[in-house]
N, C-alpha and C. Protein backbone atom coordinates (compact mmCIF):
# COMPACT_ATOMS: atom_id res chain seq x y z
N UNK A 1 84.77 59.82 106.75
CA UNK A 1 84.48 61.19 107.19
C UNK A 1 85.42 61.60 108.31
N UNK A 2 86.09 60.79 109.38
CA UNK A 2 86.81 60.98 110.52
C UNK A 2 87.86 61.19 110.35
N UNK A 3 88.31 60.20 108.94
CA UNK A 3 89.91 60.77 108.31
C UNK A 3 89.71 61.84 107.60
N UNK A 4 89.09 62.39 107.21
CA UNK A 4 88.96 63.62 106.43
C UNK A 4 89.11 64.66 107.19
N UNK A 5 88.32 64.78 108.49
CA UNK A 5 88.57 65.68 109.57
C UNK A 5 89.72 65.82 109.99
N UNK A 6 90.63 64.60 110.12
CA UNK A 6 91.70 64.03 111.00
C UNK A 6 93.03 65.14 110.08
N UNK A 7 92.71 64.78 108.98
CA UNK A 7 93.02 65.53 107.65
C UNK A 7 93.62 66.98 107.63
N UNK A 8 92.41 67.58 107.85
CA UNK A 8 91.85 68.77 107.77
C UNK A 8 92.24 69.53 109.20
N UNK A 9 92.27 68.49 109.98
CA UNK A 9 93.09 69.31 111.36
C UNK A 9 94.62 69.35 111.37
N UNK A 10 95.50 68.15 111.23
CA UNK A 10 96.80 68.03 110.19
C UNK A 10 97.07 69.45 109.79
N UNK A 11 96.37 69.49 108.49
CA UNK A 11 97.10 70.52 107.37
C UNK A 11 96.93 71.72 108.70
N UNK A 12 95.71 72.29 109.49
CA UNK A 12 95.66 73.48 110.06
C UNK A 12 96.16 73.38 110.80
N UNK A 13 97.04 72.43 111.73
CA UNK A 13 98.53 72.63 112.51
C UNK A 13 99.49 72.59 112.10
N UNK A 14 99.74 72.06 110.39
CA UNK A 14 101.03 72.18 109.58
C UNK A 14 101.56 73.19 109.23
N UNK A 15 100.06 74.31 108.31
CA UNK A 15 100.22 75.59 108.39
C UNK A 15 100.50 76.46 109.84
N UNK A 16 99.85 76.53 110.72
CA UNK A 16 100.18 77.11 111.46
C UNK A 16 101.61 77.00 112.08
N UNK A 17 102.25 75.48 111.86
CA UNK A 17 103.73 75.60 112.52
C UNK A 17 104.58 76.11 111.58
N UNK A 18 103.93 76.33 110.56
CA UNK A 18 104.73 76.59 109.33
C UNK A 18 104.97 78.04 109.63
N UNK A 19 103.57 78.65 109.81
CA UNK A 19 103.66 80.20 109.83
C UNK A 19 104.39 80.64 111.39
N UNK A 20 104.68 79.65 112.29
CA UNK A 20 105.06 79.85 113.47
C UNK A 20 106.86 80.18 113.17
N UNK A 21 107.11 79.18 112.62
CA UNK A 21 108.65 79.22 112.12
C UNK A 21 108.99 80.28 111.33
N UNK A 22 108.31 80.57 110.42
CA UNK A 22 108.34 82.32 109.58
C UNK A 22 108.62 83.03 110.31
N UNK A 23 107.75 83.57 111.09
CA UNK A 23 107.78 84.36 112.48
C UNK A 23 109.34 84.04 113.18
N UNK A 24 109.31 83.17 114.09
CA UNK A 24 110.38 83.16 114.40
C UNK A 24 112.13 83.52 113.96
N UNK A 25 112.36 82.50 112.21
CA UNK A 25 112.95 83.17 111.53
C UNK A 25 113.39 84.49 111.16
N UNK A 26 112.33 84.61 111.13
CA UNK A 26 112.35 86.35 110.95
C UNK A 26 112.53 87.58 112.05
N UNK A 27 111.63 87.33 113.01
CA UNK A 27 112.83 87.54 113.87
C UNK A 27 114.07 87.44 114.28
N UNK A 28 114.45 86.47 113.98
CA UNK A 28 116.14 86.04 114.47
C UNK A 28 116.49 86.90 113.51
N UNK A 29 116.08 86.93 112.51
CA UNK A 29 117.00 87.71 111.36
C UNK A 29 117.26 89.24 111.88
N UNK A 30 115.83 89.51 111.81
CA UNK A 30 115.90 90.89 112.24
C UNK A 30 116.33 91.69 113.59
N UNK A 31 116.53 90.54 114.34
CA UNK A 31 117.29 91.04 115.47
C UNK A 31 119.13 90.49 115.44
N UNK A 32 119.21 90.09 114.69
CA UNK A 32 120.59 89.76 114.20
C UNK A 32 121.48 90.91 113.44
N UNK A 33 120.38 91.26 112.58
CA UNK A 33 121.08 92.60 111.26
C UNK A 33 120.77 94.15 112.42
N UNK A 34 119.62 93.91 113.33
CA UNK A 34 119.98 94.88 114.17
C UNK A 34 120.58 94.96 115.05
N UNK A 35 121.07 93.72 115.85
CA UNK A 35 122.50 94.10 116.65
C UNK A 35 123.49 94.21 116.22
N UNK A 36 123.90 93.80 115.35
CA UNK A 36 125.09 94.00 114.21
C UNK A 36 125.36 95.17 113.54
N UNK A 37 124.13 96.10 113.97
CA UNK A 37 124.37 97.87 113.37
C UNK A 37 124.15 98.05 111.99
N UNK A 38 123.43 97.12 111.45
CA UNK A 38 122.87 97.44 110.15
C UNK A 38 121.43 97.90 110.13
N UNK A 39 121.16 99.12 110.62
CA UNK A 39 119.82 99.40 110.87
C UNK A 39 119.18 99.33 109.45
N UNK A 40 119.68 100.42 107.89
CA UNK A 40 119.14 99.97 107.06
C UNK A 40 118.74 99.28 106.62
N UNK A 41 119.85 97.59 106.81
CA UNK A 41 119.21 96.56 105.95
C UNK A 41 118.37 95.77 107.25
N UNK A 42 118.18 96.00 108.59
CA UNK A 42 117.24 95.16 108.99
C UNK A 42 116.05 95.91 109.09
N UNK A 43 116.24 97.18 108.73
CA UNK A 43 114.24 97.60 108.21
C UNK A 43 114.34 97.43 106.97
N UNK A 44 114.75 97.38 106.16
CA UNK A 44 114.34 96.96 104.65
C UNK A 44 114.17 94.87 105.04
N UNK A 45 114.98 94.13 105.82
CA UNK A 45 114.12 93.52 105.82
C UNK A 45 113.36 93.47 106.67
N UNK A 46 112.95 93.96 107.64
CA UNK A 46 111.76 93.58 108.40
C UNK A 46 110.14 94.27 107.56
N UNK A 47 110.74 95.15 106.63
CA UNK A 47 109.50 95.53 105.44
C UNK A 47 109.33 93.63 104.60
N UNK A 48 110.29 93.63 103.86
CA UNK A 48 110.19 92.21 103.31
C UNK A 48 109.47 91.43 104.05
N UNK A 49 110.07 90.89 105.23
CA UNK A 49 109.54 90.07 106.19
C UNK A 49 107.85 90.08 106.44
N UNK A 50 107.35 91.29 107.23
CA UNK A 50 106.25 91.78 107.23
C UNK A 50 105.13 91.48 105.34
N UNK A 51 105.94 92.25 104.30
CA UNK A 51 105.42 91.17 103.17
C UNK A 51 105.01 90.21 103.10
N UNK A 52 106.08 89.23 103.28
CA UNK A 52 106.08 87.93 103.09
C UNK A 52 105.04 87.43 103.88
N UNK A 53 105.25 87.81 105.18
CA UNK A 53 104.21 87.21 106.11
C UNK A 53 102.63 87.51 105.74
N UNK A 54 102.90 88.65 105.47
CA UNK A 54 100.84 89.06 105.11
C UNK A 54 100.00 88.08 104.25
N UNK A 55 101.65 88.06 102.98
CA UNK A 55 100.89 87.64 101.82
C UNK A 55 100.96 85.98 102.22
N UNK A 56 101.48 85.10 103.29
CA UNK A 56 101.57 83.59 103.26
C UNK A 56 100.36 83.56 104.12
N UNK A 57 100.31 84.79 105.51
CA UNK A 57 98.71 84.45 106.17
C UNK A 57 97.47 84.62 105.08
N UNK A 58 97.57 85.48 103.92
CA UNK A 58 96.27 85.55 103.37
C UNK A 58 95.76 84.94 102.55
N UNK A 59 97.26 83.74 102.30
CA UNK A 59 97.31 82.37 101.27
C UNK A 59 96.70 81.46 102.15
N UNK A 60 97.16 81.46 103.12
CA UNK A 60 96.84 80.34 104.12
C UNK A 60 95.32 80.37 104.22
N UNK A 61 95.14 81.71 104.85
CA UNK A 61 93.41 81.75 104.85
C UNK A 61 92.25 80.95 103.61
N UNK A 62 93.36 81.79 102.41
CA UNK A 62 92.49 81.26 101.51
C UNK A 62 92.19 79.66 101.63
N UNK A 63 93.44 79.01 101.58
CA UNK A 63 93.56 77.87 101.66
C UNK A 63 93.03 76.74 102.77
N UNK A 64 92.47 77.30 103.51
CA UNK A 64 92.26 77.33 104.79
C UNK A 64 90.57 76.64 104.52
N UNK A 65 90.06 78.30 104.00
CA UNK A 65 88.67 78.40 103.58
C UNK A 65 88.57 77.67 102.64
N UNK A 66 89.24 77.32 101.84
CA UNK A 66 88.79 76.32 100.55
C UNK A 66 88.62 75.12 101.09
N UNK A 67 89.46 74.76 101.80
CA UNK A 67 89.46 73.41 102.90
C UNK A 67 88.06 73.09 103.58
N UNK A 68 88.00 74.03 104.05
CA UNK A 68 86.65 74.46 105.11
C UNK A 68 85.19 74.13 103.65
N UNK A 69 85.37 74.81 103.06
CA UNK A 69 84.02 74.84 102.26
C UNK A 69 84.00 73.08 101.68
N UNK A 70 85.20 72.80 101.37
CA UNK A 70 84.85 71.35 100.44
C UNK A 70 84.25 70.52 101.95
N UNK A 71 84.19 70.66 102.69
CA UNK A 71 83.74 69.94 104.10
C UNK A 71 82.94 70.10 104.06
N UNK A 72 82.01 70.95 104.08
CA UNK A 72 80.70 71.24 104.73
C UNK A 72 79.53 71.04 103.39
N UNK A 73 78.35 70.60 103.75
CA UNK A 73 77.66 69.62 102.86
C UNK A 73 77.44 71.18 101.86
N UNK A 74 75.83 70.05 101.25
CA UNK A 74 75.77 71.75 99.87
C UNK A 74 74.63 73.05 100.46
N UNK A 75 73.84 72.27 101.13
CA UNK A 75 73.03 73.83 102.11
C UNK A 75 73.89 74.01 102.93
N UNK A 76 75.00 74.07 103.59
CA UNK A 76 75.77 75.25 104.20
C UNK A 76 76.62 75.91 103.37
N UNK A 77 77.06 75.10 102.18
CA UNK A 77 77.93 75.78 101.21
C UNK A 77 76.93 77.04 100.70
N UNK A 78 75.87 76.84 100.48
CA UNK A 78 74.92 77.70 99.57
C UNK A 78 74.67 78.67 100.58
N UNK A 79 74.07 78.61 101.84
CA UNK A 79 73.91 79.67 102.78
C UNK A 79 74.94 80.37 102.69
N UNK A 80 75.94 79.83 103.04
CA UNK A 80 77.37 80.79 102.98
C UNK A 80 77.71 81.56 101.63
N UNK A 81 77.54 81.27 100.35
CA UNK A 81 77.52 82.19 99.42
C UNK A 81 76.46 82.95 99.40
N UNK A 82 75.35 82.53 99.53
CA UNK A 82 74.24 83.30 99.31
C UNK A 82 74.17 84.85 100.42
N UNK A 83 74.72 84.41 101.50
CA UNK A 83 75.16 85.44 102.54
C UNK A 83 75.89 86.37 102.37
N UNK A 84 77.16 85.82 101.69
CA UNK A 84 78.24 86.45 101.08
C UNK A 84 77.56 87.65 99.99
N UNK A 85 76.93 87.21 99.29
CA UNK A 85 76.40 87.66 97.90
C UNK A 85 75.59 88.94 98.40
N UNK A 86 74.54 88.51 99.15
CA UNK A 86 73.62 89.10 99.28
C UNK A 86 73.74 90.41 100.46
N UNK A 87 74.30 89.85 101.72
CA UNK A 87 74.91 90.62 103.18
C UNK A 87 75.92 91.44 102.98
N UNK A 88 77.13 90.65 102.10
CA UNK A 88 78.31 91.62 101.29
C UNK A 88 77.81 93.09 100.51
N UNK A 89 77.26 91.98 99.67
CA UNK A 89 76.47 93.07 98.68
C UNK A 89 76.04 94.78 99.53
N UNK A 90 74.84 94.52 100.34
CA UNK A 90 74.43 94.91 100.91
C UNK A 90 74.98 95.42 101.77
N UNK A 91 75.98 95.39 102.79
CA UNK A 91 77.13 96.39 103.54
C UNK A 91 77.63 97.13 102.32
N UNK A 92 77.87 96.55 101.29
CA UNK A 92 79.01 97.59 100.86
C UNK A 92 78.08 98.89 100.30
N UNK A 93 76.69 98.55 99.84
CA UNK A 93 75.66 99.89 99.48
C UNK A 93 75.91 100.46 100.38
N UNK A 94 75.80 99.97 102.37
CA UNK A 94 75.83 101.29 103.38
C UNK A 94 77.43 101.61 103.36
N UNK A 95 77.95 101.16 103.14
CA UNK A 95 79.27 101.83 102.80
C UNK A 95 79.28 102.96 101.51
N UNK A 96 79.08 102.51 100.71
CA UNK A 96 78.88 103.36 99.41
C UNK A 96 77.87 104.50 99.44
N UNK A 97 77.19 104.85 100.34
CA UNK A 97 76.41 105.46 100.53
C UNK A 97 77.28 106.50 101.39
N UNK A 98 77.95 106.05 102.29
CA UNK A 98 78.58 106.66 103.38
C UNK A 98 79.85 107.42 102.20
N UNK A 99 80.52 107.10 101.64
CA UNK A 99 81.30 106.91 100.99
C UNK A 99 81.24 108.15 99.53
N UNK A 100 79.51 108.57 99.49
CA UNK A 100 78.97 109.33 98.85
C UNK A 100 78.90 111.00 99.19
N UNK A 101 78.30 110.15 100.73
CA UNK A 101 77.79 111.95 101.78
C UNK A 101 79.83 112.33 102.34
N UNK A 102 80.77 111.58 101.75
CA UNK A 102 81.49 112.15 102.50
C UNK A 102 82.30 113.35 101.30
N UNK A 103 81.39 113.66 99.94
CA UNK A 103 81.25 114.30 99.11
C UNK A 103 80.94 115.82 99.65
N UNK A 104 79.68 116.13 100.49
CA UNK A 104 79.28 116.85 101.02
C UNK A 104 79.92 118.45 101.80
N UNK A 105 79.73 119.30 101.54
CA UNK A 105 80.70 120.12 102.27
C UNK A 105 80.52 119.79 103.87
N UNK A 106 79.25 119.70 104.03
CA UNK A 106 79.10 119.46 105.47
C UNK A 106 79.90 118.16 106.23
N UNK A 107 80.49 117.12 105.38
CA UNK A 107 80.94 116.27 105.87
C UNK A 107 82.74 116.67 106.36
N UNK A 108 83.33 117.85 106.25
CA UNK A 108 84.58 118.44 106.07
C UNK A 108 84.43 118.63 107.52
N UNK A 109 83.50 119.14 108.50
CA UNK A 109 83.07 119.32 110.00
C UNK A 109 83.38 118.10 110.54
N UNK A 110 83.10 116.89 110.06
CA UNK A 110 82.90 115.76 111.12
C UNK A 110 84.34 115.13 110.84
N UNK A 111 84.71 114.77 112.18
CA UNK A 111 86.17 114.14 112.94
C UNK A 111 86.00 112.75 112.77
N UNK A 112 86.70 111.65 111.66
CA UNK A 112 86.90 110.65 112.66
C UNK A 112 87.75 109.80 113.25
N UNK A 113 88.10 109.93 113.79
CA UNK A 113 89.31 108.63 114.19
C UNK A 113 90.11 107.84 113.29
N UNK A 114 91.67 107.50 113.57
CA UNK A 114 92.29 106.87 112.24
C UNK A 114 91.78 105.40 113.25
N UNK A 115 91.85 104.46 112.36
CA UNK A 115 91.70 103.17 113.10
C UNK A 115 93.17 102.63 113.39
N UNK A 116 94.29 103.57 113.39
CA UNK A 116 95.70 103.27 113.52
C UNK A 116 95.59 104.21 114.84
N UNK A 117 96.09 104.02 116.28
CA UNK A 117 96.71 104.69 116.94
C UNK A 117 97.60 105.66 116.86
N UNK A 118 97.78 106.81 116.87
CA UNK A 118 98.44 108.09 116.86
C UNK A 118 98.59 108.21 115.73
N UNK A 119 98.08 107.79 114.29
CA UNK A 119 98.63 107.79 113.14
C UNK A 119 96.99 109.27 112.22
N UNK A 120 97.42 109.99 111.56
CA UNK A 120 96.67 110.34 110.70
C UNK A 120 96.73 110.98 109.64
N UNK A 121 97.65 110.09 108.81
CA UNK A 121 98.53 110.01 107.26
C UNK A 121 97.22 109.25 106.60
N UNK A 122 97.27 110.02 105.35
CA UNK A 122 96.45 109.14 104.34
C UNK A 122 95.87 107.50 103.98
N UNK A 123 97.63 107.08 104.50
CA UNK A 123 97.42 105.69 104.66
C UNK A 123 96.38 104.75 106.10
N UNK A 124 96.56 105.64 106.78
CA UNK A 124 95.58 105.02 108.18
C UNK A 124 94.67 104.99 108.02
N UNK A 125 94.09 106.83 107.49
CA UNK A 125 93.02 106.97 106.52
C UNK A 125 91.95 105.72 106.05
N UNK A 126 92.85 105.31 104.90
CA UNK A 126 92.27 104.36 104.19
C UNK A 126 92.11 103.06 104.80
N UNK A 127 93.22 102.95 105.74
CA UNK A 127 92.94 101.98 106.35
C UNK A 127 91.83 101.41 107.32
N UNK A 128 91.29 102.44 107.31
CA UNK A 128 90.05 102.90 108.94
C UNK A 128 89.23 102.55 107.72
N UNK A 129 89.15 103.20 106.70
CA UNK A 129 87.79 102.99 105.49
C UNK A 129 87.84 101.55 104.97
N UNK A 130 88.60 100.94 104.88
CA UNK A 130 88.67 99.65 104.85
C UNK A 130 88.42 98.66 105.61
N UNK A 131 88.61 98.65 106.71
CA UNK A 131 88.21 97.95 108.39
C UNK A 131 86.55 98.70 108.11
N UNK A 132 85.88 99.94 108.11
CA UNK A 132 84.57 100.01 108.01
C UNK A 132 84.11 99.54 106.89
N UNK A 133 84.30 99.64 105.82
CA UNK A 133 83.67 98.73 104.17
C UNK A 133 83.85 97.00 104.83
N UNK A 134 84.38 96.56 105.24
CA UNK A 134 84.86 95.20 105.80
C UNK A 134 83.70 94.74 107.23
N UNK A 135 83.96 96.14 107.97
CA UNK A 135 82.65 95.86 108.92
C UNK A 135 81.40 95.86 108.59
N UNK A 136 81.12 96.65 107.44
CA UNK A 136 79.62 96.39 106.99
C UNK A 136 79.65 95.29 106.30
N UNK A 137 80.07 95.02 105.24
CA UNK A 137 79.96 93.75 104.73
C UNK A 137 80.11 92.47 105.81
N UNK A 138 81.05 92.65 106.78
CA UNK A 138 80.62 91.30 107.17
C UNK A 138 78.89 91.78 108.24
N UNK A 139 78.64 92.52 108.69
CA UNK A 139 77.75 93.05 109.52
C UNK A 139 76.40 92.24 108.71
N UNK A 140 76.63 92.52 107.09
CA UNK A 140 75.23 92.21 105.90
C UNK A 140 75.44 90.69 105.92
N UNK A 141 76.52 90.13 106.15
CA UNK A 141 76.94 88.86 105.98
C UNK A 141 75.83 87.51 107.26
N UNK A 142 76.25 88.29 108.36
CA UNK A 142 75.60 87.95 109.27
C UNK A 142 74.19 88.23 109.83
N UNK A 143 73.64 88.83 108.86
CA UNK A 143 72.09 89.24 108.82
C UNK A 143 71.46 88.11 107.85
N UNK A 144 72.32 88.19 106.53
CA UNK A 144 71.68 87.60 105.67
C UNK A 144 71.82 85.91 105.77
N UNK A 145 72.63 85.70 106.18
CA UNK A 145 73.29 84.22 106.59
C UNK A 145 72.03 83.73 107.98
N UNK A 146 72.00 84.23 108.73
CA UNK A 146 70.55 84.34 109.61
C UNK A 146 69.33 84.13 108.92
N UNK A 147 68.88 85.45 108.16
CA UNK A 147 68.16 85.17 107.19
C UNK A 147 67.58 83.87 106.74
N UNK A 148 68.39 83.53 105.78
CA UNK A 148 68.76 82.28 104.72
C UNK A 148 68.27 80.92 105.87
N UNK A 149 68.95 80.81 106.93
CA UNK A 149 68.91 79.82 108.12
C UNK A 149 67.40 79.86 108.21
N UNK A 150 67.14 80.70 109.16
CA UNK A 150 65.83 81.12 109.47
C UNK A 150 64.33 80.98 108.46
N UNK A 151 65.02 81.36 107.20
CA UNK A 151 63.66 80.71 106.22
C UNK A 151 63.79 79.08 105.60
N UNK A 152 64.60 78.75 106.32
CA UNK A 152 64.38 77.36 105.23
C UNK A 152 64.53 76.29 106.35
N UNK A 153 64.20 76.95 107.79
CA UNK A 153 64.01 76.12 108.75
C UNK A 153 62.75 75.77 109.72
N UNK A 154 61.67 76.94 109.08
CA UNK A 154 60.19 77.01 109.31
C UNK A 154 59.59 75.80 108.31
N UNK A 155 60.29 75.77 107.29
CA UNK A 155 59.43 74.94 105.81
C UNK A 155 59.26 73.73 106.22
């Protein structure tokens, strides 16, 4: 069990130096093609770059979490889906609900905030609605995960 941990801490400083060096790389790059006066090609790559990076942190995560779950016995595995299932579930109705009334003429009155700083292009937009669908679900996540704890620790 101690090497498994031992393991499991390994890979999450391997990845992380891994994703540390990306970063870095990429910077050098992009401050290389921009002192050199290639502004085009160092924002086309610092778009790439930025890519690359999202999509290796959201591999990593995954990978991360898959790691994480084969660890942990089978009632925390099950709480944790069942949370997921049920808390997820359940944010995303108060989202979907929200998501409904913003149908409404009366909802054309109410202001809200981009969740991007000075930004309020379509894309921030969605982005703010996404960070809130994300906050309720995890919000249901952590009710129901409580929940789940809480009843099968009276028995």
């Amino acid at each position: 069990m101690l090497a498994a941990k031992r393991k499991l801490v390994l890979q999450l400083i391997l990845c992380a130096g891994a994703l540390m060096a990306l970063a870095l790389l990429s910077g050098v790059a992009a401050g290389y093609l921009s002192a050199s006066g290639a502004a085009f090609a160092s924002s086309r790559v610092a778009l790439l770059t930025i890519i690359a990076f999202a999509v290796i942190v959201m591999l990593g995560a995954l990978i991360v979490g898959a790691m994480w779950m084969r660890s942990i016995d089978e009632a925390a595995r099950e709480a944790h889906k069942a949370a997921w299932y049920w808390g997820g579930s359940g944010g995303m109705a108060v989202g979907g609900v929200l998501m409904i009334l913003t149908g409404l003429p009366q909802a054309a009155e109410i202001s809200i905030p981009s969740f991007l700083p000075d930004r309020a292009d379509p894309a921030a937009y969605a982005a703010t609605g996404a960070f809130a669908m994300i906050t309720l679900m995890l919000i249901g996540y952590l009710i129901a995960w409580a929940w789940w704890w809480l009843a099968r620790s009276r028995g």
